[in-house]
C-alpha atoms as a PDB file:
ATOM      1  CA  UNK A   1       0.000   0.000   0.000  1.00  0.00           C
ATOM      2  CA  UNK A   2       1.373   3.391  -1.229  1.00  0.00           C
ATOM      3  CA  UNK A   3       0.059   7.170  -0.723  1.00  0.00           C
ATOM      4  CA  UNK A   4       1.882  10.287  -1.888  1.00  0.00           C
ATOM      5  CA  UNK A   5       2.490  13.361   0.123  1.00  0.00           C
ATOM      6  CA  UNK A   6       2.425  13.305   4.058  1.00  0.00           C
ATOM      7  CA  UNK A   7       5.816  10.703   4.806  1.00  0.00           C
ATOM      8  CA  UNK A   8       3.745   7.410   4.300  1.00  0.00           C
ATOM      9  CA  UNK A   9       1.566   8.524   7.068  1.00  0.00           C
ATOM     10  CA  UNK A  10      -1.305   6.280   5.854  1.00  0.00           C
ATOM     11  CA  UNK A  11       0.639   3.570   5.199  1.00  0.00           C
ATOM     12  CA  UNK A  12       2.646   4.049   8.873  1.00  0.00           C
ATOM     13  CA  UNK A  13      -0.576   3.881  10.503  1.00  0.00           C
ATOM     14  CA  UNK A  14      -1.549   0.814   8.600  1.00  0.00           C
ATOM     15  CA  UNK A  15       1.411  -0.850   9.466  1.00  0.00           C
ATOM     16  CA  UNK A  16       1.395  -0.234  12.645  1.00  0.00           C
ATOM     17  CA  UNK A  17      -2.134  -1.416  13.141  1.00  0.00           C
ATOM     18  CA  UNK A  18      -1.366  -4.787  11.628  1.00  0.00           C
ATOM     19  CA  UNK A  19       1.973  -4.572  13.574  1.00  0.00           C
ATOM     20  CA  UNK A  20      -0.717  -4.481  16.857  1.00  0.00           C
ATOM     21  CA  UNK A  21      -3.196  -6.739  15.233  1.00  0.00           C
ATOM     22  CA  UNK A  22      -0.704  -9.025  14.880  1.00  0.00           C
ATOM     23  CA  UNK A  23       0.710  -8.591  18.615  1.00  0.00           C
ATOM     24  CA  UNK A  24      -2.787  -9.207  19.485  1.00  0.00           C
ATOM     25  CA  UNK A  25      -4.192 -12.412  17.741  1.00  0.00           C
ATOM     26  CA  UNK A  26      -0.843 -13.566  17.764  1.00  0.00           C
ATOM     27  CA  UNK A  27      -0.443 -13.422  14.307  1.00  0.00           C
ATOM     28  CA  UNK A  28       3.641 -13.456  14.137  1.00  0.00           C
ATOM     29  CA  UNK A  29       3.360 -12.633  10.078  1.00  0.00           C
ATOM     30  CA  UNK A  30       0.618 -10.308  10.463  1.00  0.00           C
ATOM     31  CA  UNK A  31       3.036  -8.664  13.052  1.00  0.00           C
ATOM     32  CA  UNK A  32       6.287  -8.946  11.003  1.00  0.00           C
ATOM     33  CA  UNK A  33       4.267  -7.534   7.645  1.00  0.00           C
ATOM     34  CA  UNK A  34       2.977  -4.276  10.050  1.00  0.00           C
ATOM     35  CA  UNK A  35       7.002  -4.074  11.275  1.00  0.00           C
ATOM     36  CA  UNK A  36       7.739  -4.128   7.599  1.00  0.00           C
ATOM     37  CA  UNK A  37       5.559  -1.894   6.308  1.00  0.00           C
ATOM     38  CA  UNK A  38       6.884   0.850   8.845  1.00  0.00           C
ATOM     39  CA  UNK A  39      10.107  -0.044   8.604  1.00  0.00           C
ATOM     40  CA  UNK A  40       9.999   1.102   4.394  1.00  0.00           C
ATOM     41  CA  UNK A  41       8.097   4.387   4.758  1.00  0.00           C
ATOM     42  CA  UNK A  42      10.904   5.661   7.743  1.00  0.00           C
ATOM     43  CA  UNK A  43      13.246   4.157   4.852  1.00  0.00           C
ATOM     44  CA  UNK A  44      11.929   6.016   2.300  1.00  0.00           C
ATOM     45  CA  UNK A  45      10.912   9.172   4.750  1.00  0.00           C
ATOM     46  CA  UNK A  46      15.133   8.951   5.539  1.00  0.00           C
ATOM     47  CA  UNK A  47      15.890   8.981   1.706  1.00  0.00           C
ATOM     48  CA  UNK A  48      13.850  11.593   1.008  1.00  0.00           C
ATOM     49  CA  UNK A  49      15.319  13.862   4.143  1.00  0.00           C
ATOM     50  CA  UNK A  50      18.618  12.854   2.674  1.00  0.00           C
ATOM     51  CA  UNK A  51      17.668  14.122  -1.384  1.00  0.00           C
ATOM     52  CA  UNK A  52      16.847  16.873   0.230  1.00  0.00           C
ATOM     53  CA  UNK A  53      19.929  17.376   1.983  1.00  0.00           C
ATOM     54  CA  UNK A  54      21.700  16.548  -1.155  1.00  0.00           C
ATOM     55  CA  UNK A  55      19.836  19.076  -3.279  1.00  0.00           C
ATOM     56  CA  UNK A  56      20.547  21.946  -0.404  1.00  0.00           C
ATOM     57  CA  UNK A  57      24.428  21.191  -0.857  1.00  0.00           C
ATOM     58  CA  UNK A  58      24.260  20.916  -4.123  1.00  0.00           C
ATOM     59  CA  UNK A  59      23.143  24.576  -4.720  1.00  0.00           C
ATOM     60  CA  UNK A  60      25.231  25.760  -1.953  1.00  0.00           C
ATOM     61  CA  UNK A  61      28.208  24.420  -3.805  1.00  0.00           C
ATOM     62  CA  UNK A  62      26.456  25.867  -6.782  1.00  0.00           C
ATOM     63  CA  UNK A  63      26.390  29.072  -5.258  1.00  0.00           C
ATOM     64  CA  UNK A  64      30.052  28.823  -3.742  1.00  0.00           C
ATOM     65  CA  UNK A  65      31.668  28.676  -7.740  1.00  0.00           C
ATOM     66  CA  UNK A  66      28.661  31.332  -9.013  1.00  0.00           C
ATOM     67  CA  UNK A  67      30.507  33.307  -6.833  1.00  0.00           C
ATOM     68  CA  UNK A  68      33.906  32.662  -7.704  1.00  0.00           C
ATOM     69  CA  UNK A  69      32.836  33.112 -11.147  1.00  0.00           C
ATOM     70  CA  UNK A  70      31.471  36.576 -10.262  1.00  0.00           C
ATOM     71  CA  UNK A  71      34.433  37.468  -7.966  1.00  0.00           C
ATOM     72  CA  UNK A  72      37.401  36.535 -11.354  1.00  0.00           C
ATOM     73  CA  UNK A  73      34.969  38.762 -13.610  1.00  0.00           C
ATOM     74  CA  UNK A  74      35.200  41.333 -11.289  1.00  0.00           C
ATOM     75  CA  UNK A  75      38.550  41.651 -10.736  1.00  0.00           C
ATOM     76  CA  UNK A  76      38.351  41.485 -14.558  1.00  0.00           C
ATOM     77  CA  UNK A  77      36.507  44.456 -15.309  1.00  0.00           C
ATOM     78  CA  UNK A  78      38.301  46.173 -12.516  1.00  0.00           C
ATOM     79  CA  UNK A  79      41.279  46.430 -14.433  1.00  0.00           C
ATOM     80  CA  UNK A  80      39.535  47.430 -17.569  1.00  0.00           C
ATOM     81  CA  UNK A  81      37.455  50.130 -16.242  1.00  0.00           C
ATOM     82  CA  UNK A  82      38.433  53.508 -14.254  1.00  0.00           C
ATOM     83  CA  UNK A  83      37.839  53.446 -10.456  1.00  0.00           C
ATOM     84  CA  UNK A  84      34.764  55.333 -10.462  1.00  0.00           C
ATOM     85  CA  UNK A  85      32.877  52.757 -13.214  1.00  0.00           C
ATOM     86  CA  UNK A  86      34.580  49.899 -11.179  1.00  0.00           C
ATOM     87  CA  UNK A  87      33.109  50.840  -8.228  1.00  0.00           C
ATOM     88  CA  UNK A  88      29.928  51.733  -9.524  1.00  0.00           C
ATOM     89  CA  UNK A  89      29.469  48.072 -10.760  1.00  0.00           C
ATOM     90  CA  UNK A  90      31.160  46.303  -7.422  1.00  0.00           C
ATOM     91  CA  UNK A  91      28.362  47.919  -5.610  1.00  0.00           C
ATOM     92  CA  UNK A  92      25.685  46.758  -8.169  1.00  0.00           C
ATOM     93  CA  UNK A  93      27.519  43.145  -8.292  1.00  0.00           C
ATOM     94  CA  UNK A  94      27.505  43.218  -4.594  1.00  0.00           C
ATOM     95  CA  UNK A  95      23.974  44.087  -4.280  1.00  0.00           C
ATOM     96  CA  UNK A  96      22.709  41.665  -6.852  1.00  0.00           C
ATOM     97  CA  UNK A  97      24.471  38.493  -4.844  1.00  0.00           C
ATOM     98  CA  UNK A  98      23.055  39.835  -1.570  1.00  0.00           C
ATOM     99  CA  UNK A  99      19.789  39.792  -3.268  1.00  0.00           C
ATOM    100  CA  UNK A 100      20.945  36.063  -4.200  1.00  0.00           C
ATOM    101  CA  UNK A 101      21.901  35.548  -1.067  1.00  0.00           C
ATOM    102  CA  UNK A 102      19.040  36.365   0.582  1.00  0.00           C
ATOM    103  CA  UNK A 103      17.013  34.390  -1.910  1.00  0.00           C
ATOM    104  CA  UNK A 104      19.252  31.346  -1.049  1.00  0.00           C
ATOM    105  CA  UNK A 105      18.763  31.666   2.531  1.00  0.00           C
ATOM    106  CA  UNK A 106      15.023  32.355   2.172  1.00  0.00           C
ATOM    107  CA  UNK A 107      14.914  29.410   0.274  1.00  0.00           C
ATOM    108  CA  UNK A 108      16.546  27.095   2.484  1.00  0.00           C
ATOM    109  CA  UNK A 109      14.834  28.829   5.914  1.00  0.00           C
ATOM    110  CA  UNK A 110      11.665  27.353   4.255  1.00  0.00           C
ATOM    111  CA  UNK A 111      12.705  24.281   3.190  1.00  0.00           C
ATOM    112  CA  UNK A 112      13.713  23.491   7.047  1.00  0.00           C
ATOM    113  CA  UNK A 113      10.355  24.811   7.845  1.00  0.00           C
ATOM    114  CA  UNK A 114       8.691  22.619   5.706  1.00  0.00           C
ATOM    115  CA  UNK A 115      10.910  19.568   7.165  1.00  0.00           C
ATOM    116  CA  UNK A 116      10.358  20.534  10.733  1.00  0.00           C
ATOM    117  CA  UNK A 117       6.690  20.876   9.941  1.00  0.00           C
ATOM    118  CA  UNK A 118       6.972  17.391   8.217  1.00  0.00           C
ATOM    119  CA  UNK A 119       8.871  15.891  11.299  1.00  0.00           C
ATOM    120  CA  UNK A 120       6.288  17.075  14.052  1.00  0.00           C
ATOM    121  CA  UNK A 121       3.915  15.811  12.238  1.00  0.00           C
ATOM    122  CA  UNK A 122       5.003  12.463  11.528  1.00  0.00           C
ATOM    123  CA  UNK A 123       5.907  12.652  15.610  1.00  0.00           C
ATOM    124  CA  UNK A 124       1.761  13.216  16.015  1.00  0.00           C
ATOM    125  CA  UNK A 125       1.555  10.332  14.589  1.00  0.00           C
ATOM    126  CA  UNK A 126       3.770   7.852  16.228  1.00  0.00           C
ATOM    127  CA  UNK A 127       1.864   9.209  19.239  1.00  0.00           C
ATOM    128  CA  UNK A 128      -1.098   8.048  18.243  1.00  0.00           C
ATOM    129  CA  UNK A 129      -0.152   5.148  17.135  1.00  0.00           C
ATOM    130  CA  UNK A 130       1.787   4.339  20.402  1.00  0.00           C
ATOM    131  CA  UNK A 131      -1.577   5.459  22.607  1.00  0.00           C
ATOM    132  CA  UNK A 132      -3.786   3.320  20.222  1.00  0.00           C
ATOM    133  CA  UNK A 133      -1.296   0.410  20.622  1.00  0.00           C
ATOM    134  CA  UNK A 134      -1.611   1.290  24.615  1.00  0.00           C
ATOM    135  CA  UNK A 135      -5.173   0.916  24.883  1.00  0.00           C
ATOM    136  CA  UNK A 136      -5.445  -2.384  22.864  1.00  0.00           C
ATOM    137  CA  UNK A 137      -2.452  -3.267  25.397  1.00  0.00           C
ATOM    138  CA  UNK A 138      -4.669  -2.201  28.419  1.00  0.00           C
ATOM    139  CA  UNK A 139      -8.050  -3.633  26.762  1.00  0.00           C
ATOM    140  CA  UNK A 140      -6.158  -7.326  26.395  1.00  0.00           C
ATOM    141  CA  UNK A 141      -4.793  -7.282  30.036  1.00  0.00           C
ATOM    142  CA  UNK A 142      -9.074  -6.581  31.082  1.00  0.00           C
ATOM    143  CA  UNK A 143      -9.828  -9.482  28.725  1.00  0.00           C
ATOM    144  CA  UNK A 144      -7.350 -11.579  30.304  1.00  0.00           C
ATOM    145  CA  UNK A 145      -7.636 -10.536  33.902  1.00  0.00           C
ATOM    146  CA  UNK A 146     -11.548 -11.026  33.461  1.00  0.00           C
ATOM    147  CA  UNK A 147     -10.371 -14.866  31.930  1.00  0.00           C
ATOM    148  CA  UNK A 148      -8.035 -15.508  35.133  1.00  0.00           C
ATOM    149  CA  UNK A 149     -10.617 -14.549  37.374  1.00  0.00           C
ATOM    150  CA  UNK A 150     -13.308 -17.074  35.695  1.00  0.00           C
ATOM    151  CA  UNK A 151     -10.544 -19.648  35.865  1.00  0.00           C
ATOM    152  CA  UNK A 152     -10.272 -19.054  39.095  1.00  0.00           C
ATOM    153  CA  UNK A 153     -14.495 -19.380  39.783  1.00  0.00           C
ATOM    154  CA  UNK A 154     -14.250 -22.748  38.023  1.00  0.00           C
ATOM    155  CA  UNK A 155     -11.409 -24.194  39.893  1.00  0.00           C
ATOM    156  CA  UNK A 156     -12.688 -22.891  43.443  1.00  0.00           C
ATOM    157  CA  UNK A 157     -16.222 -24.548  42.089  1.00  0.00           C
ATOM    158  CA  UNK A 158     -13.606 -27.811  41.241  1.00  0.00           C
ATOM    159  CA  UNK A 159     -12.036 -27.762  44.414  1.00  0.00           C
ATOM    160  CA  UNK A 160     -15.858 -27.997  46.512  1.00  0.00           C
ATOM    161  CA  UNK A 161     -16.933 -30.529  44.560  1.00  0.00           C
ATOM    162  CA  UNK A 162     -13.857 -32.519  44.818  1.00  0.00           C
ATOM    163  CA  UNK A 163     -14.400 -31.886  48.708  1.00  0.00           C
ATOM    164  CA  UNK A 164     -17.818 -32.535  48.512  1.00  0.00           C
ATOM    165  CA  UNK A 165     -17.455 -36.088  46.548  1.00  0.00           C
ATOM    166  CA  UNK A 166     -14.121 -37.114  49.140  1.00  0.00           C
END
């Protein structure tokens, strides 16, 4: 099973109710296949976080030589041009790759937004999950408490009639 968007978040939640199912009935396979299925969307959760990463560096380093491009043209012109026209177009130069700059970082400050907004999300949902897993845990210890105590009953009820009949 396979959604786009949100981290897997459907298919975490699947998998970790057949993970529980499984615990529950005892179904080791059931189990394994919910372990599995979580196990592949924090795999592929982990390579996207790394493309990401990848992509950031890559126009960082992009950015690095666009500016040593920018800085060996400069010098360039500087020799070309008088010292008023050269520093007329340092200033421009310099104001354009602040602009860049600032672009860059803008871009980036958002992409770790969206990442961050992405992580707490897919925290929400582990929550759940572990608080749905808790109750089924807490449900299944009333079944079998509830079990014991019947047990009990009948072997109290065993233990009379055994007396009664000796």
């Amino acid at each position: 099973m396979s959604t786009t968007g949100g981290g897997g978040f459907a298919d975490r939640i699947v998998g970790a109710a057949k993970s529980a199912a499984g615990s529950l009935i005892g179904n080791e396979d059931l189990k394994h296949e919910g372990q599995l299925q979580q196990e592949k969307v924090n795999a592929t959760a982990e390579a996207a976080e790394l493309q990401e990463r990848a992509e950031r560096e890559k126009a960082e380093a992009e950015l690095v030589a666009r500016e040593r491009e920018i800085e060996i043209e400069r010098r360039r012109l500087a020799t070309e041009l008088s010292a008023e026209e050269t520093q007329r177009r340092i200033e421009q130069q310099k104001t354009i790759e602040q602009q860049q700059a600032d672009r860059a970082a803008a871009s980036q400050a958002d992409a770790a937004q969206r990442q961050e907004a992405a992580q707490e999300r897919l925290a929400d949902a582990q929550v759940d999950a572990a608080a749905r897993e808790r109750v089924a845990a807490e449900q299944e210890l009333a079944r079998l408490e509830a079990e014991a105590q019947r047990a009990r009953t009948t072997a109290q009820a065993l233990d009379e009639t055994a007396e009664e009949i000796a």
